[in-house]
C-alpha atoms as a PDB file:
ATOM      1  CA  UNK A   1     103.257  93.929  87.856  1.00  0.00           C
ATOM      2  CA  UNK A   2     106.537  92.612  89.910  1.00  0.00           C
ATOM      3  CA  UNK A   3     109.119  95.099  91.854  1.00  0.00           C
ATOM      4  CA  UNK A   4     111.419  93.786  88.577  1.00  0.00           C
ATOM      5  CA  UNK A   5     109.293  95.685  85.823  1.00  0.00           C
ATOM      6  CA  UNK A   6     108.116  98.470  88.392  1.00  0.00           C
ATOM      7  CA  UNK A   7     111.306  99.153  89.990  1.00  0.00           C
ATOM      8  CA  UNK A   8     115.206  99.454  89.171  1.00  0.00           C
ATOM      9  CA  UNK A   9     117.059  97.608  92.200  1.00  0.00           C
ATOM     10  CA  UNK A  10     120.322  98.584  93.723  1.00  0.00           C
ATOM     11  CA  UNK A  11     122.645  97.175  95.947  1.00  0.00           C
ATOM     12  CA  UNK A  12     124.790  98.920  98.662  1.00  0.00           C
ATOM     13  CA  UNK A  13     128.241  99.158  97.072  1.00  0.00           C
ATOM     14  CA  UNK A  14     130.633  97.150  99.931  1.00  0.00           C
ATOM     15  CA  UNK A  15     127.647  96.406 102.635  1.00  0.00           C
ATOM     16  CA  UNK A  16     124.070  95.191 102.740  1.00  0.00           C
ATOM     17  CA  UNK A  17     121.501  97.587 101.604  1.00  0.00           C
ATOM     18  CA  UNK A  18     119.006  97.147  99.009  1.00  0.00           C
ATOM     19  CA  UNK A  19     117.320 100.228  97.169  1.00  0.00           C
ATOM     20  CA  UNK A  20     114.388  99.777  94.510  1.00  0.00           C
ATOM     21  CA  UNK A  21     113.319 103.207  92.838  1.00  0.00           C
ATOM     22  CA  UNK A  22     110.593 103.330  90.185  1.00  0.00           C
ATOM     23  CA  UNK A  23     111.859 103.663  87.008  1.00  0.00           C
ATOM     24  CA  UNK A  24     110.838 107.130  86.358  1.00  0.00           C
ATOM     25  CA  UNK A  25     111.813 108.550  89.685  1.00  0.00           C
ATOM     26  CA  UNK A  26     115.533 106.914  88.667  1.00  0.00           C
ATOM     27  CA  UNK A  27     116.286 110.378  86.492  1.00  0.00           C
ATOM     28  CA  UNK A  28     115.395 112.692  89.591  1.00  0.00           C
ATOM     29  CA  UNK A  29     118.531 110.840  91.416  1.00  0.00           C
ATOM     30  CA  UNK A  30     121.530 113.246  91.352  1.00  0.00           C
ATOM     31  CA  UNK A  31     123.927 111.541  88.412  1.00  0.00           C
ATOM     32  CA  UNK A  32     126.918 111.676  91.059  1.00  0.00           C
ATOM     33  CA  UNK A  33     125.035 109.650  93.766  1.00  0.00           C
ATOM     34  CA  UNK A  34     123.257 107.510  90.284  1.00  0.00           C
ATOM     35  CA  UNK A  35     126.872 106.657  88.922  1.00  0.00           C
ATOM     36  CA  UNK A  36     127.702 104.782  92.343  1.00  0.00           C
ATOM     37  CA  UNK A  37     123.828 102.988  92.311  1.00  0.00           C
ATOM     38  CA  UNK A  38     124.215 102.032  89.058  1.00  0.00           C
ATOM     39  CA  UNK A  39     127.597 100.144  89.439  1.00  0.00           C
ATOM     40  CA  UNK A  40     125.325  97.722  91.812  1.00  0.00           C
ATOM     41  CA  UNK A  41     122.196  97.597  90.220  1.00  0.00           C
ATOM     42  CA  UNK A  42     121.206  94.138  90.280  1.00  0.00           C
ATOM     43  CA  UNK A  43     119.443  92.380  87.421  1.00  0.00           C
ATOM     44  CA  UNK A  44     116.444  90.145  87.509  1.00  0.00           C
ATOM     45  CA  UNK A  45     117.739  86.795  88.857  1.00  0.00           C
ATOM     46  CA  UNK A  46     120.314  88.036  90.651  1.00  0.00           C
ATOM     47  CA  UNK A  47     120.572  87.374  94.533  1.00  0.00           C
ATOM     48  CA  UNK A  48     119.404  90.011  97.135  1.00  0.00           C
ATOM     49  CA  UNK A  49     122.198  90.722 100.242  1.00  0.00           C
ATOM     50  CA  UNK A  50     121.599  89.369 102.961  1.00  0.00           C
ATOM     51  CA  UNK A  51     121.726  90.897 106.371  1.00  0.00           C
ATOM     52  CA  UNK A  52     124.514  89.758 109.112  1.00  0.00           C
ATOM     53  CA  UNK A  53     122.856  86.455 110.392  1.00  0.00           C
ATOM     54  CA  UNK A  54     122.096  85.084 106.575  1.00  0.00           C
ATOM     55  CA  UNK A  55     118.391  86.230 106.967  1.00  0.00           C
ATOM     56  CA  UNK A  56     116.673  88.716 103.999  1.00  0.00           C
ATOM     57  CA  UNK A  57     117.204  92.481 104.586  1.00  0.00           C
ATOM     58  CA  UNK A  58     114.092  93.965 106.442  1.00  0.00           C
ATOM     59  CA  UNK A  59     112.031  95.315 103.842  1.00  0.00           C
ATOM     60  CA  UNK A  60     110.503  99.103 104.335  1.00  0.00           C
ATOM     61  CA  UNK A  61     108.054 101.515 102.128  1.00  0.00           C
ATOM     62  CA  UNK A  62     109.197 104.621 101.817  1.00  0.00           C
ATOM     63  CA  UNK A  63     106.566 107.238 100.624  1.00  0.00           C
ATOM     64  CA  UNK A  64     106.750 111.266 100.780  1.00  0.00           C
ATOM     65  CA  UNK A  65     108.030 114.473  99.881  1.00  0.00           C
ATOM     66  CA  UNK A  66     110.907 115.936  98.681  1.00  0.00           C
ATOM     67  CA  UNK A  67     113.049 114.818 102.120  1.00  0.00           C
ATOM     68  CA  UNK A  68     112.854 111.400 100.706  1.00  0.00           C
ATOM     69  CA  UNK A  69     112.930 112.483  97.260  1.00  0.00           C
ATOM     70  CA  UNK A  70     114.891 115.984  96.660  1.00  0.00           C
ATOM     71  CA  UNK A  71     116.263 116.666  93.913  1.00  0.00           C
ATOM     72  CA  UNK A  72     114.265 117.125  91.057  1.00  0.00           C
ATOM     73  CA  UNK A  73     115.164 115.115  87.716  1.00  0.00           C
ATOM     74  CA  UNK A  74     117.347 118.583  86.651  1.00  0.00           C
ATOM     75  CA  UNK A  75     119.737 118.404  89.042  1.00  0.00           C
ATOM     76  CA  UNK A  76     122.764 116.570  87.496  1.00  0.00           C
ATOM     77  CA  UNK A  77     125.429 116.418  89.654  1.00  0.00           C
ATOM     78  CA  UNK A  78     125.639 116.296  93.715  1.00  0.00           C
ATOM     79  CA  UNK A  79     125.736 114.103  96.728  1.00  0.00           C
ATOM     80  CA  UNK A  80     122.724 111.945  98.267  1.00  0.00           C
ATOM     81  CA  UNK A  81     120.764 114.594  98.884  1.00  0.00           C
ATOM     82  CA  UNK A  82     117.401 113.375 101.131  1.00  0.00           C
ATOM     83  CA  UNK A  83     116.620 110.606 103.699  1.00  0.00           C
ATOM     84  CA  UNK A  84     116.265 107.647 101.272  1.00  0.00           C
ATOM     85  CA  UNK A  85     119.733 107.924  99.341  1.00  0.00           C
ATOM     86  CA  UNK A  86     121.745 108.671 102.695  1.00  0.00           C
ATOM     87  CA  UNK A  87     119.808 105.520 104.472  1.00  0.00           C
ATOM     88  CA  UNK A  88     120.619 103.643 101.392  1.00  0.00           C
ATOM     89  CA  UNK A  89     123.962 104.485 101.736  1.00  0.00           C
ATOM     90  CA  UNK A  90     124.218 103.420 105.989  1.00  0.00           C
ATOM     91  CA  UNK A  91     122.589 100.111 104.785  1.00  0.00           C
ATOM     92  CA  UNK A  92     120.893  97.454 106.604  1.00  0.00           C
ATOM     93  CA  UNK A  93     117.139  97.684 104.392  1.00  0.00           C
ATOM     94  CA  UNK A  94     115.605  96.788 101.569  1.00  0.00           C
ATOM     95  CA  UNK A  95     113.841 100.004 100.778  1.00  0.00           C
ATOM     96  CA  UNK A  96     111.163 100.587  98.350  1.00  0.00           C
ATOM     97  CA  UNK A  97     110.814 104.366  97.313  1.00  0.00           C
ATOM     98  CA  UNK A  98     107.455 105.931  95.832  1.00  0.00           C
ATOM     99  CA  UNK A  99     108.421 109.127  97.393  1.00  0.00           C
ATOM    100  CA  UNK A 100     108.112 112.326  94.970  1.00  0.00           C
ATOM    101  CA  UNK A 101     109.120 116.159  95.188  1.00  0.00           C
ATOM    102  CA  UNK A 102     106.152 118.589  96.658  1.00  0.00           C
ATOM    103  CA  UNK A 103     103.552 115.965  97.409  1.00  0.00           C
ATOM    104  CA  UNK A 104     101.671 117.097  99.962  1.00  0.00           C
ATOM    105  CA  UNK A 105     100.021 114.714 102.744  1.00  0.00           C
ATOM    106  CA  UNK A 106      96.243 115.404 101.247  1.00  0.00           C
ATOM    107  CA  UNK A 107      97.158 114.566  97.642  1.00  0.00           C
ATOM    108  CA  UNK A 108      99.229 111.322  98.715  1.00  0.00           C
ATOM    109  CA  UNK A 109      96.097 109.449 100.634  1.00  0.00           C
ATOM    110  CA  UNK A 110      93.750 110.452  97.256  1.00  0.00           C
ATOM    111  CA  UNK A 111      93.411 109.271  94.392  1.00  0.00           C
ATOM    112  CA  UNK A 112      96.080 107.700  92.160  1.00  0.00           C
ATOM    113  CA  UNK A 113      99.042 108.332  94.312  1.00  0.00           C
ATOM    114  CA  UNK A 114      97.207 106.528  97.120  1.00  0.00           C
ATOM    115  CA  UNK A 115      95.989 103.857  95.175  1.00  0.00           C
ATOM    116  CA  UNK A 116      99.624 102.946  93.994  1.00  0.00           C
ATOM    117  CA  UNK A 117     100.202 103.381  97.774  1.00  0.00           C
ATOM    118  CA  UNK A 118      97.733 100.420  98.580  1.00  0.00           C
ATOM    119  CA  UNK A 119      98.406  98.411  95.601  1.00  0.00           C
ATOM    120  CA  UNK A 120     102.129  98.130  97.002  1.00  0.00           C
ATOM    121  CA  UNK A 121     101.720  97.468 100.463  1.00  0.00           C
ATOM    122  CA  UNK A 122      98.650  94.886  99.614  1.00  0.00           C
ATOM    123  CA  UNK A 123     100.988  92.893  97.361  1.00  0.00           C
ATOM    124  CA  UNK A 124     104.206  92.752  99.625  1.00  0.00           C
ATOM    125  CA  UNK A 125     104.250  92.556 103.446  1.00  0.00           C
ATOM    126  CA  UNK A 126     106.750  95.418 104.455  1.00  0.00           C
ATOM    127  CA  UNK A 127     108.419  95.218 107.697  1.00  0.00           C
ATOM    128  CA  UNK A 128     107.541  99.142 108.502  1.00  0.00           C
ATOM    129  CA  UNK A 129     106.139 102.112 106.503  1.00  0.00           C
ATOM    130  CA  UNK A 130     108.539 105.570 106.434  1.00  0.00           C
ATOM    131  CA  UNK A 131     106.726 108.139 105.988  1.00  0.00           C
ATOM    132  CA  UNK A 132     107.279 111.995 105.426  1.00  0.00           C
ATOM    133  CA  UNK A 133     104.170 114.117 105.009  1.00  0.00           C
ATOM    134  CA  UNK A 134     102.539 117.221 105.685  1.00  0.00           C
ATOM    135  CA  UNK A 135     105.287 119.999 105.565  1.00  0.00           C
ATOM    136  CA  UNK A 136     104.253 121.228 102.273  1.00  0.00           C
ATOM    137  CA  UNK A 137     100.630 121.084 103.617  1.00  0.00           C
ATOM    138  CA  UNK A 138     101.284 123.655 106.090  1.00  0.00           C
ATOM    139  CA  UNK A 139     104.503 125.908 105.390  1.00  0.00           C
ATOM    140  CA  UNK A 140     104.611 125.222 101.256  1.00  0.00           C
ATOM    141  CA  UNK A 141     104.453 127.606  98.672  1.00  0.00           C
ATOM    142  CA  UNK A 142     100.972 126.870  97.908  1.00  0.00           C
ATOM    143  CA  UNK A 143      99.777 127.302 101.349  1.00  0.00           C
ATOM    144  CA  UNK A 144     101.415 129.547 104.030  1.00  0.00           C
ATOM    145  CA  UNK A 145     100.365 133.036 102.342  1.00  0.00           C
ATOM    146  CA  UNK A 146      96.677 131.634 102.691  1.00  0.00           C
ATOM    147  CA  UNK A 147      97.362 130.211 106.528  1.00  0.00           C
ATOM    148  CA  UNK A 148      98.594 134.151 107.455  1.00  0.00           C
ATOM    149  CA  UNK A 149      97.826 137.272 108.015  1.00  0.00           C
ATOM    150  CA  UNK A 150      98.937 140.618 106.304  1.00  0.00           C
ATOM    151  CA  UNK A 151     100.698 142.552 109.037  1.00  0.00           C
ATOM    152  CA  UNK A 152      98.475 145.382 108.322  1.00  0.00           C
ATOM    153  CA  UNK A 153      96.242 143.616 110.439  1.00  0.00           C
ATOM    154  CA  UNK A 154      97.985 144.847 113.848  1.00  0.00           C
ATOM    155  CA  UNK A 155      99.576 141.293 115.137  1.00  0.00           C
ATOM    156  CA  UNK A 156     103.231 140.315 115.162  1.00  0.00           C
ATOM    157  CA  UNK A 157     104.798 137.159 115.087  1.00  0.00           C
ATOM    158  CA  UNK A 158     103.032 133.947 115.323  1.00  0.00           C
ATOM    159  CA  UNK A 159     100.196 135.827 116.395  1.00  0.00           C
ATOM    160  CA  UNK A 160      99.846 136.585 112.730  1.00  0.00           C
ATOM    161  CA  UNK A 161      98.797 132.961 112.116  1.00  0.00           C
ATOM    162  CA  UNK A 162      95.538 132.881 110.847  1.00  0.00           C
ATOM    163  CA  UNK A 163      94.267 130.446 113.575  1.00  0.00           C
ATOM    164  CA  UNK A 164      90.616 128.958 112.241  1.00  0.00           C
ATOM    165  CA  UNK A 165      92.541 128.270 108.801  1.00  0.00           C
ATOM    166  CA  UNK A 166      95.653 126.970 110.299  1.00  0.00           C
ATOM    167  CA  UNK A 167      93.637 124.415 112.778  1.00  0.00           C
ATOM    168  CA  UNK A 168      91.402 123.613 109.762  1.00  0.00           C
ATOM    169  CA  UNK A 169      94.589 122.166 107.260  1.00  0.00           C
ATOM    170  CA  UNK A 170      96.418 120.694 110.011  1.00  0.00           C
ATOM    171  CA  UNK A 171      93.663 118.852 110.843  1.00  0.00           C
ATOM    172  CA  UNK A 172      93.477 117.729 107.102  1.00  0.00           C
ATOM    173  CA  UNK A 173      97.026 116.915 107.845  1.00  0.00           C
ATOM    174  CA  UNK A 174      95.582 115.102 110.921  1.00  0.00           C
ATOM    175  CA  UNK A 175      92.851 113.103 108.844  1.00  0.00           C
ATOM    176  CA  UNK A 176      94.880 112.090 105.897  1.00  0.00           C
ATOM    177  CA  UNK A 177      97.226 110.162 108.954  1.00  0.00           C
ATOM    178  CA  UNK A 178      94.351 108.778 110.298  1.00  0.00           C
ATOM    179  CA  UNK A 179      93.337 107.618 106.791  1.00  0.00           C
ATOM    180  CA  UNK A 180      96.736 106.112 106.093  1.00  0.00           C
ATOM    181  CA  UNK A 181      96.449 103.915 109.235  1.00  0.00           C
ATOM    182  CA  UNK A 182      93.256 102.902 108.564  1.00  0.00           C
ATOM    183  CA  UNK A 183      94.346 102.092 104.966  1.00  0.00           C
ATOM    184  CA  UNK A 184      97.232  99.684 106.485  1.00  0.00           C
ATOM    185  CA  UNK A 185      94.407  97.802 108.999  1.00  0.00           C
ATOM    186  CA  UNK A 186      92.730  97.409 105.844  1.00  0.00           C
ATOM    187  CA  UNK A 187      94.561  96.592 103.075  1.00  0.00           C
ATOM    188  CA  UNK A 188      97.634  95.650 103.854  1.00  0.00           C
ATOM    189  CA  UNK A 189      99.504  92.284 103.348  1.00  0.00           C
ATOM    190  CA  UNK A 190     101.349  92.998 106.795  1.00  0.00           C
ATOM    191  CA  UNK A 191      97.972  94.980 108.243  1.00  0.00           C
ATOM    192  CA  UNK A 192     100.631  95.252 111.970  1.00  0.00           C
ATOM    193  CA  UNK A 193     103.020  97.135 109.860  1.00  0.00           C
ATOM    194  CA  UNK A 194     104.323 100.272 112.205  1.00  0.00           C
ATOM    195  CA  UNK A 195     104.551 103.931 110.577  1.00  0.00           C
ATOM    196  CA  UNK A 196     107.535 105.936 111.008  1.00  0.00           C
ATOM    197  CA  UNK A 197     107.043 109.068 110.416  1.00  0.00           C
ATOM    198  CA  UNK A 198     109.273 112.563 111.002  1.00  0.00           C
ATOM    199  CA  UNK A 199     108.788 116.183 112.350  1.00  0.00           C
ATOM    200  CA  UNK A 200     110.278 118.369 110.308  1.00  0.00           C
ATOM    201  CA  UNK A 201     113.338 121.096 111.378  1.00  0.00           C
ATOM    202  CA  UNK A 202     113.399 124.999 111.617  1.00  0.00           C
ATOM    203  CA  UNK A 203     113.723 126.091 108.133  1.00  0.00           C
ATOM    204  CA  UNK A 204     114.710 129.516 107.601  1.00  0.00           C
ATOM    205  CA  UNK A 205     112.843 132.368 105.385  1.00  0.00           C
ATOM    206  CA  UNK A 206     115.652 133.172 103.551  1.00  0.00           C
ATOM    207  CA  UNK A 207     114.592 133.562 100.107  1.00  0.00           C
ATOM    208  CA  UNK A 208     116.945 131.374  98.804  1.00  0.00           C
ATOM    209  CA  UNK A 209     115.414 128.902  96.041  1.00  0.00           C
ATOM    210  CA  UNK A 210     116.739 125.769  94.395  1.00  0.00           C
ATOM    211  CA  UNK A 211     120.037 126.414  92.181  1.00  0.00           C
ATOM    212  CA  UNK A 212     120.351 123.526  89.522  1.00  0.00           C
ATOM    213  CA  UNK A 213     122.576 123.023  86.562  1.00  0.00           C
ATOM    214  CA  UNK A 214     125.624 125.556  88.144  1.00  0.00           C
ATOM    215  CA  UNK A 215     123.401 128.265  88.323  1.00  0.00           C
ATOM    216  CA  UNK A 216     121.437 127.956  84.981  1.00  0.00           C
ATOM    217  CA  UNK A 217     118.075 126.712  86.427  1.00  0.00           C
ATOM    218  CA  UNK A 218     116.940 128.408  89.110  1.00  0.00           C
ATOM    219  CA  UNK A 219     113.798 127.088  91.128  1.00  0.00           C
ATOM    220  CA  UNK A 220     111.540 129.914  93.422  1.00  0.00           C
ATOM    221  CA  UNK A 221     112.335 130.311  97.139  1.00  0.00           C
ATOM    222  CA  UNK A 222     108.862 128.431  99.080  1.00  0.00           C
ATOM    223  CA  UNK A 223     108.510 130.902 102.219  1.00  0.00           C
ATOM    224  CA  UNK A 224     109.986 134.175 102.046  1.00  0.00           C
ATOM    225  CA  UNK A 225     108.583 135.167  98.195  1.00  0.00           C
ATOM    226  CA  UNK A 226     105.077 134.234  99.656  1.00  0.00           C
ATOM    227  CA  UNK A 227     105.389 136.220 103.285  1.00  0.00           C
ATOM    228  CA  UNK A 228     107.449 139.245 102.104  1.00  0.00           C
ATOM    229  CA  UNK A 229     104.085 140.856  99.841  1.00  0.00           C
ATOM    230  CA  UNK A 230     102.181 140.215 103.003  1.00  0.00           C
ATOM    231  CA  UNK A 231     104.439 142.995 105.017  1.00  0.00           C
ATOM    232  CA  UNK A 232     106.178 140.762 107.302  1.00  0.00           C
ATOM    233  CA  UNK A 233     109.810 141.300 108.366  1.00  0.00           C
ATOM    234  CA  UNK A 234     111.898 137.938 108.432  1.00  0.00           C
ATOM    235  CA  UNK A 235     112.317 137.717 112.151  1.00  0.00           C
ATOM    236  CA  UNK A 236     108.537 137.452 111.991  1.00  0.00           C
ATOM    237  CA  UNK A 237     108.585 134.957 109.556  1.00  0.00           C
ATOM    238  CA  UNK A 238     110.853 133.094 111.144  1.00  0.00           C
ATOM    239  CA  UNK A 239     108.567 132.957 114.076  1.00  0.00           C
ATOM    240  CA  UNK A 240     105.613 132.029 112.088  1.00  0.00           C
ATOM    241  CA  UNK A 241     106.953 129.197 110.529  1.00  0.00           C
ATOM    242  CA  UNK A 242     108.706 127.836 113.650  1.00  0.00           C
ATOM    243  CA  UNK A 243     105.490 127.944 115.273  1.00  0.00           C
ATOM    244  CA  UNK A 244     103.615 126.482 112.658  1.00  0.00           C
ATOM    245  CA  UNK A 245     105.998 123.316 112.499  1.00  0.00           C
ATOM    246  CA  UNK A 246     105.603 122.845 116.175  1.00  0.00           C
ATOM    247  CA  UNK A 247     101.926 122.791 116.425  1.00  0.00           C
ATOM    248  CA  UNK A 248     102.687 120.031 113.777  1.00  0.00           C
ATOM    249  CA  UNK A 249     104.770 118.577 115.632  1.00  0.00           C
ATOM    250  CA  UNK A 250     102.442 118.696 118.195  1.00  0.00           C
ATOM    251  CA  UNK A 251      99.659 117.037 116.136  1.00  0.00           C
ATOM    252  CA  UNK A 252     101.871 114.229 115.331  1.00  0.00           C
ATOM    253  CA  UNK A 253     102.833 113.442 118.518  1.00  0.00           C
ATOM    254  CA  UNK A 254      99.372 113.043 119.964  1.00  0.00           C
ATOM    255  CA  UNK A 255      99.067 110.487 117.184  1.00  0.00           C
ATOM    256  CA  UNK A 256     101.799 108.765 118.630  1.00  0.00           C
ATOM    257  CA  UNK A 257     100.374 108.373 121.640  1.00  0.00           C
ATOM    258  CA  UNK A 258      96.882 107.243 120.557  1.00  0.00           C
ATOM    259  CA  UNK A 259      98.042 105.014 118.397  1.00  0.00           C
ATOM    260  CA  UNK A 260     100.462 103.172 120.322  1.00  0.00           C
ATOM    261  CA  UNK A 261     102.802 100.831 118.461  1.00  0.00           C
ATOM    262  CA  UNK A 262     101.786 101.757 114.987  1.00  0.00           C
ATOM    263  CA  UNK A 263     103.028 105.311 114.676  1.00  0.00           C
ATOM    264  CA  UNK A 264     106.695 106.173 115.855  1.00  0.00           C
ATOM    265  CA  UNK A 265     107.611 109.623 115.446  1.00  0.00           C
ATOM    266  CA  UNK A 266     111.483 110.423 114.446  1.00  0.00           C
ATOM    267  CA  UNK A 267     111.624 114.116 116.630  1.00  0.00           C
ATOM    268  CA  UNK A 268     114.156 115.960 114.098  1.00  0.00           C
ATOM    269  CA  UNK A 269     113.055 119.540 115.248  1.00  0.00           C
ATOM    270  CA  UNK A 270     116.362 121.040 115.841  1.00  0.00           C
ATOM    271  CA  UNK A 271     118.496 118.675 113.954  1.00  0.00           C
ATOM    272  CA  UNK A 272     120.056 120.625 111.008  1.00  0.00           C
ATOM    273  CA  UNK A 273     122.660 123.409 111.869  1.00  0.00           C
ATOM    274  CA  UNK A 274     121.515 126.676 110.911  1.00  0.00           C
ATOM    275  CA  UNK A 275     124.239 128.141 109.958  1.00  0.00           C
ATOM    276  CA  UNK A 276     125.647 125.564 107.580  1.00  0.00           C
ATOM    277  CA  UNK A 277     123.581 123.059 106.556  1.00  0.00           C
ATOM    278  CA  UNK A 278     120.547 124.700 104.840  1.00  0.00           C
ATOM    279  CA  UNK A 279     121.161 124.265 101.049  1.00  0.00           C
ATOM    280  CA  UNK A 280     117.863 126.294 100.554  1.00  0.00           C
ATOM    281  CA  UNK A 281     114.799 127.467 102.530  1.00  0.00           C
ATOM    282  CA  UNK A 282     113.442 124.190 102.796  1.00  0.00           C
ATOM    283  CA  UNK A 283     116.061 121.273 102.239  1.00  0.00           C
ATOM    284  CA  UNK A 284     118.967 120.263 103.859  1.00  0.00           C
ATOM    285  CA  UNK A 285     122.671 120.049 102.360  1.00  0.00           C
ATOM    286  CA  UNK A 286     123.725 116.701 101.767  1.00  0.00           C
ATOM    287  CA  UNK A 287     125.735 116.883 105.379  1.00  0.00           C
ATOM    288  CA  UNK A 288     122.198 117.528 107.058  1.00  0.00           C
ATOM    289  CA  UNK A 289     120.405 115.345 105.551  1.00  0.00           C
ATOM    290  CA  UNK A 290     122.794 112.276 106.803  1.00  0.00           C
ATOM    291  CA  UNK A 291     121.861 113.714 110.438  1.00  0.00           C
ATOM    292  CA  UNK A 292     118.529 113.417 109.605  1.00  0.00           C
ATOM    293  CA  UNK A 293     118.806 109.720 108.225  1.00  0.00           C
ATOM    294  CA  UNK A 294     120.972 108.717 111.304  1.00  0.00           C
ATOM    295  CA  UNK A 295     117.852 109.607 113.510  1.00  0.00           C
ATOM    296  CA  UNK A 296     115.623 107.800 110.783  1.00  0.00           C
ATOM    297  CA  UNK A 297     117.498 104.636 110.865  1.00  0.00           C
ATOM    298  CA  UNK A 298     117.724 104.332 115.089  1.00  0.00           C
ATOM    299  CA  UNK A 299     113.963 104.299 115.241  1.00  0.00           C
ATOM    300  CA  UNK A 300     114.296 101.945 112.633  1.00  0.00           C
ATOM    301  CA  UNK A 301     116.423 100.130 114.172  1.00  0.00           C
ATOM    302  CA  UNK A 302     114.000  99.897 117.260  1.00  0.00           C
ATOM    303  CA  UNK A 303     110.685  99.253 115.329  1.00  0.00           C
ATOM    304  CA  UNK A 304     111.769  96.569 112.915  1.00  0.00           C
END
């Protein structure tokens, strides 16, 4: 199937930037930020940008969670609101998106969401891979009250980690990158293409969910709901999940340096202000998430 059937392509309105969404993933795209794409969405035929020197746009995969891919398809109005919309809007790529909300690392390198993964990258040499994976593995709603303690059990803090499970899933976290670079050497058109992946920031237990709709749709919070049953008092949480994202960090970095060339990590732990620019527990505001893409795009900048 060709990027024209699979994907709706966009234009940067007034500079180069090229943005192809699958056609499904199109309705999750807040209908402020959709209003703009659609007044450049280009139709089959119709000639790509071109970057400064007259040469095709550097073409990038973008897979991952919701920071490439937040909001969900009931949020109707708001700004660009993850990575891939605000790099979009800075320009200089042709990006192809298969990111989606929640996905966690594990379920993205099985099955049919890594097969559509492979079948992509085999069929079109990218110039780079940008990657976002493995927060919701470790600190997501379906995880951290399994990865921690009850504080009835006498510990405090990050000592409250559960440590055998914790090393065991980011490990997982660990394999499933391993996997993904073997899947490149393998099976990919461009089997050099580089990884860029991200750390994630310091989000903060604060019980505040996802507000859709003004108000009317009202999504969980993903820490706080999951640590508060457990007896733990926020500072404590706080500390817990700070500590879990830097032993992520950690793990990712270590990658970097054994694999030398084909993983660059984008260091984004602290990045977002606390104070202002959490729109939940776990997402940026709109302002953030620029700061975020503005670190994206430099390593970019340097890998492509």
């Amino acid at each position: 199937m060709s990027d024209s059937e699979e994907f709706r392509v966009f234009s940067r309105p007034g500079g180069e930037g090229i943005l192809r969404v699958r056609q499904p993933d199109v309705e999750r795209i807040p209908q402020a930020e959709l209003e703009l794409l659609m007044e450049s969405q280009l139709a089959p035929g119709d000639p790509l940008p071109l970057s400064f020197d007259g040469r095709p746009l550097p073409r990038i995969l973008a897979e991952g969670d919701s920071w490439f891919a937040y909001p969900r398809s009931w949020l109707l109005l708001g700004a660009a609101s993850n990575i891939i919309l605000q790099l979009h809007r800075l320009g200089g790529y042709d990006i192809t998106s298969l990111a989606s909300n929640g996905d966690e690392i594990v379920e993205m390198m099985s099955g049919r969401a890594r097969q559509e993964l492979v079948e992509c990258f085999a069929r079109q040499s990218f110039g780079a891979l940008l990657f976002s994976g493995g927060g919701n593995d470790v600190v997501g709603e379906y995880n951290i009250d399994f990865l921690v303690n009850p504080k009835a059990s006498g510990a405090s803090g990050k000592g409250l980690i559960h440590a055998e499970r914790f090393s065991r899933r980011l490990k997982e976290v660990e394999h499933a990158y391993l996997d993904l670079l073997d899947l490149i050497a393998r099976f990919a058109k461009n089997p050099r293409m580089p990884i860029v992946a991200h750390t994630y920031d310091r989000p903060i237990p604060s019980g505040k969910g996802a507000k859709f709709v003004a108000g009317a749709v009202s999504v969980k919070a993903w820490i706080k709901p999951y640590l508060d049953p457990l007896g733990i008092p926020v500072p404590e949480q706080q500390e817990i999940v700070e500590e879990m994202l830097h032993q992520f960090e950690q793990m990712l970095l270590g990658l970097e340096q054994r694999f030398p060339g084909r993983l660059h990590v984008v260091r984004t732990q602290p990045t977002v202000d606390p104070q202002t620019e959490w729109k939940d527990e776990i997402h940026p505001t709109p302002a953030g998430f620029e700061k975020l893409a503005r670190k994206v795009k430099a390593k970019l900048d340097q890998v492509v």
